[in-house]
C-alpha atoms as a PDB file:
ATOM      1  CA  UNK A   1       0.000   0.000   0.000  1.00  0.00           C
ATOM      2  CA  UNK A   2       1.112   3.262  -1.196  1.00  0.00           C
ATOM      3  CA  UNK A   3       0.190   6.083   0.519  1.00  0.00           C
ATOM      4  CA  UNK A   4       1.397  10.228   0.235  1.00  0.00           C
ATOM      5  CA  UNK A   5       3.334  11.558   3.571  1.00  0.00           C
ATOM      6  CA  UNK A   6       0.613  14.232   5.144  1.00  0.00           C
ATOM      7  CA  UNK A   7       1.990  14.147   9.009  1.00  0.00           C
ATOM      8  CA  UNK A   8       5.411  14.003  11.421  1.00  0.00           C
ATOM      9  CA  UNK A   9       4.491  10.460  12.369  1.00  0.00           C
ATOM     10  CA  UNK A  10       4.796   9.314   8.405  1.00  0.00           C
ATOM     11  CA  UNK A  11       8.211  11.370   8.116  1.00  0.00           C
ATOM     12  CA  UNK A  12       9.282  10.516  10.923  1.00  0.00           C
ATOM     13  CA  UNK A  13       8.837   6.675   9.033  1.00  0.00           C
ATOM     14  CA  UNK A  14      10.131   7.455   5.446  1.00  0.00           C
ATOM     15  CA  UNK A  15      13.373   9.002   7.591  1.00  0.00           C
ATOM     16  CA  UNK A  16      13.980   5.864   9.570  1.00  0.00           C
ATOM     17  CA  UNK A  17      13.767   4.240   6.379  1.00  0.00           C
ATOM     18  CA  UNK A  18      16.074   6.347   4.832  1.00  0.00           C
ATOM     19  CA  UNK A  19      18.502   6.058   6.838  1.00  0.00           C
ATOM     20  CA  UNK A  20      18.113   1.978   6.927  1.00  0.00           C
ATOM     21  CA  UNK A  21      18.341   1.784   3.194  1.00  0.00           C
ATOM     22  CA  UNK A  22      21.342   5.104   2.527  1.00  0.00           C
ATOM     23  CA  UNK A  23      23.432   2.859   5.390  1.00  0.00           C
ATOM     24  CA  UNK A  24      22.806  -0.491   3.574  1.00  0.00           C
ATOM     25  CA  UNK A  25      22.749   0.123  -0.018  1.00  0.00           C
ATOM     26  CA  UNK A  26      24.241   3.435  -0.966  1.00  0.00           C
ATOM     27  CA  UNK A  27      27.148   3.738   1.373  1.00  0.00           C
ATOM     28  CA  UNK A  28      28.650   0.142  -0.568  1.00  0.00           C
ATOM     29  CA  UNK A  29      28.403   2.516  -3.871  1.00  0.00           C
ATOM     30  CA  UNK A  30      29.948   5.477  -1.959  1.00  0.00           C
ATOM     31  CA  UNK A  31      31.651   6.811   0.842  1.00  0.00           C
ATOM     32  CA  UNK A  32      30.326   7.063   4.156  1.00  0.00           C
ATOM     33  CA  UNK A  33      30.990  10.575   4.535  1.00  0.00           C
ATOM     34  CA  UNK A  34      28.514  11.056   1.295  1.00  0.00           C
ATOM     35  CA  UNK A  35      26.278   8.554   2.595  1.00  0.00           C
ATOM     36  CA  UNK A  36      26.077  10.700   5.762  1.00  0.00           C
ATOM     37  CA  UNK A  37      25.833  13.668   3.952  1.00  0.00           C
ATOM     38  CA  UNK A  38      23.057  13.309   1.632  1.00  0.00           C
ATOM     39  CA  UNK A  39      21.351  11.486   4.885  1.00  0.00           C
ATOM     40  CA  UNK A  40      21.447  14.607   6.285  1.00  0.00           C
ATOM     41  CA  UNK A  41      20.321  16.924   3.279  1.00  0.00           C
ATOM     42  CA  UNK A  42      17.963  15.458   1.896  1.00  0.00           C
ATOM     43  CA  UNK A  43      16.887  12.145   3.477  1.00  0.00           C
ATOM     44  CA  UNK A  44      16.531  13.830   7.191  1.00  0.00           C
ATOM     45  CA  UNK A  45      13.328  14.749   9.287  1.00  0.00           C
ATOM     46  CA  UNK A  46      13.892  18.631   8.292  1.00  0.00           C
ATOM     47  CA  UNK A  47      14.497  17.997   4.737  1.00  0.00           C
ATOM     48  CA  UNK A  48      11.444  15.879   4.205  1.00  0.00           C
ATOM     49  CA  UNK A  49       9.166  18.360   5.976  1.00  0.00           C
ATOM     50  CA  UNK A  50      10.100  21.196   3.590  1.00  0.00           C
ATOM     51  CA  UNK A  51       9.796  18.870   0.639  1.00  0.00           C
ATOM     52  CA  UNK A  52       6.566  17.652   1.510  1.00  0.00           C
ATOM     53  CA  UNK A  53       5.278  21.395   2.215  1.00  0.00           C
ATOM     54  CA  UNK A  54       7.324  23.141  -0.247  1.00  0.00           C
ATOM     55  CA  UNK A  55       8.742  21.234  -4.048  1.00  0.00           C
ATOM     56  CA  UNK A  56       6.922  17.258  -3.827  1.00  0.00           C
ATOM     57  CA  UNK A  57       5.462  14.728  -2.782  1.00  0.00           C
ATOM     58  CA  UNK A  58       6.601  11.491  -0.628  1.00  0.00           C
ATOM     59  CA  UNK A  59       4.925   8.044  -0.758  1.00  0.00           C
ATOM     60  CA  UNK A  60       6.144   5.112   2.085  1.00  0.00           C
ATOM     61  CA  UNK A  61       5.415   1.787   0.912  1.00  0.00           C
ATOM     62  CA  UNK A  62       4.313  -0.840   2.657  1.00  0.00           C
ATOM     63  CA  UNK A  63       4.230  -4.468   2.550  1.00  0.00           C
ATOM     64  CA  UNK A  64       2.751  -6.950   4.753  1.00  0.00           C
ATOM     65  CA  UNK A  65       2.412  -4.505   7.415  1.00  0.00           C
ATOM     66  CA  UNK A  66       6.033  -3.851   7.182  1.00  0.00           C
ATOM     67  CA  UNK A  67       7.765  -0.513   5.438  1.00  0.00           C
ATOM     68  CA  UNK A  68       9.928  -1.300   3.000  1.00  0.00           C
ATOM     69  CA  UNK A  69      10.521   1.428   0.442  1.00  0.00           C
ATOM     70  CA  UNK A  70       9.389   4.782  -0.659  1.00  0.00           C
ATOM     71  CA  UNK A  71       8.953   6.955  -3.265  1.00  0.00           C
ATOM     72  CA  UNK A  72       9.172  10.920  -3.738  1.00  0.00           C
ATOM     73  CA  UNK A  73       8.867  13.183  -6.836  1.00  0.00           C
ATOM     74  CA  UNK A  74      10.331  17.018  -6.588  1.00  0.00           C
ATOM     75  CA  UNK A  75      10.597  19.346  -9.274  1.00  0.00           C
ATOM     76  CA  UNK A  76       9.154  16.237 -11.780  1.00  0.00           C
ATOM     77  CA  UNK A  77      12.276  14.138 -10.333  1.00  0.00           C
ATOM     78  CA  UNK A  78      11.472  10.808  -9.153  1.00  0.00           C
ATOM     79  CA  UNK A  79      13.107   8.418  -6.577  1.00  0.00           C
ATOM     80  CA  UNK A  80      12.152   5.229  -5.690  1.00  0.00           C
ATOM     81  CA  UNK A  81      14.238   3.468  -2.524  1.00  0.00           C
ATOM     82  CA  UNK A  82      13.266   0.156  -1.519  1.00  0.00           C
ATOM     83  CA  UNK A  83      15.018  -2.168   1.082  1.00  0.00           C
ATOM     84  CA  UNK A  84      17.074  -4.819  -0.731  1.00  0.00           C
ATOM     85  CA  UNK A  85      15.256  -7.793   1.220  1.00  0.00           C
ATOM     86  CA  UNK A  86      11.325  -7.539   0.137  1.00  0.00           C
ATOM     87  CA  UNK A  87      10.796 -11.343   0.551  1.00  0.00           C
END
């Protein structure tokens, strides 16, 4: 179930996931210290809030009652990050 990020509660979720899938997947690809960084810009709490409010949109997915991705579009970009393990 897809559904679009409205409250702090559901950032507060697509940020945890962030940060679970950036720290798994991306930091392999790239350094920590950019890992960290683009945590931190545009994968945090704050940064989510003004993109929800402000440039796009932000969709958690869930599966089985479990998060396991999400998706955002800003400025007719889109990202889709999904947790390696969906079994």
């Amino acid at each position: 179930m897809i559904i679009e990020v409205t409250d702090q509660r559901q950032i507060d979720i697509v940020a945890s996931l962030a940060k679970e899938i950036w720290t798994e997947c991306y930091t392999l690809l790239c350094a920590e210290i950019r890992s960290e960084y683009m945590l931190c810009t545009f994968q945090s709490k704050d940064a989510i809030s003004v993109q929800i409010h402000t440039e796009g949109v932000v969709f958690p997915h869930r599966r089985r009652r479990a998060y396991v991705g999400y998706l955002g579009a800003c400025n007719q970009r889109i990202r889709i990050v999904f947790k390696q393990n969906l079994h």
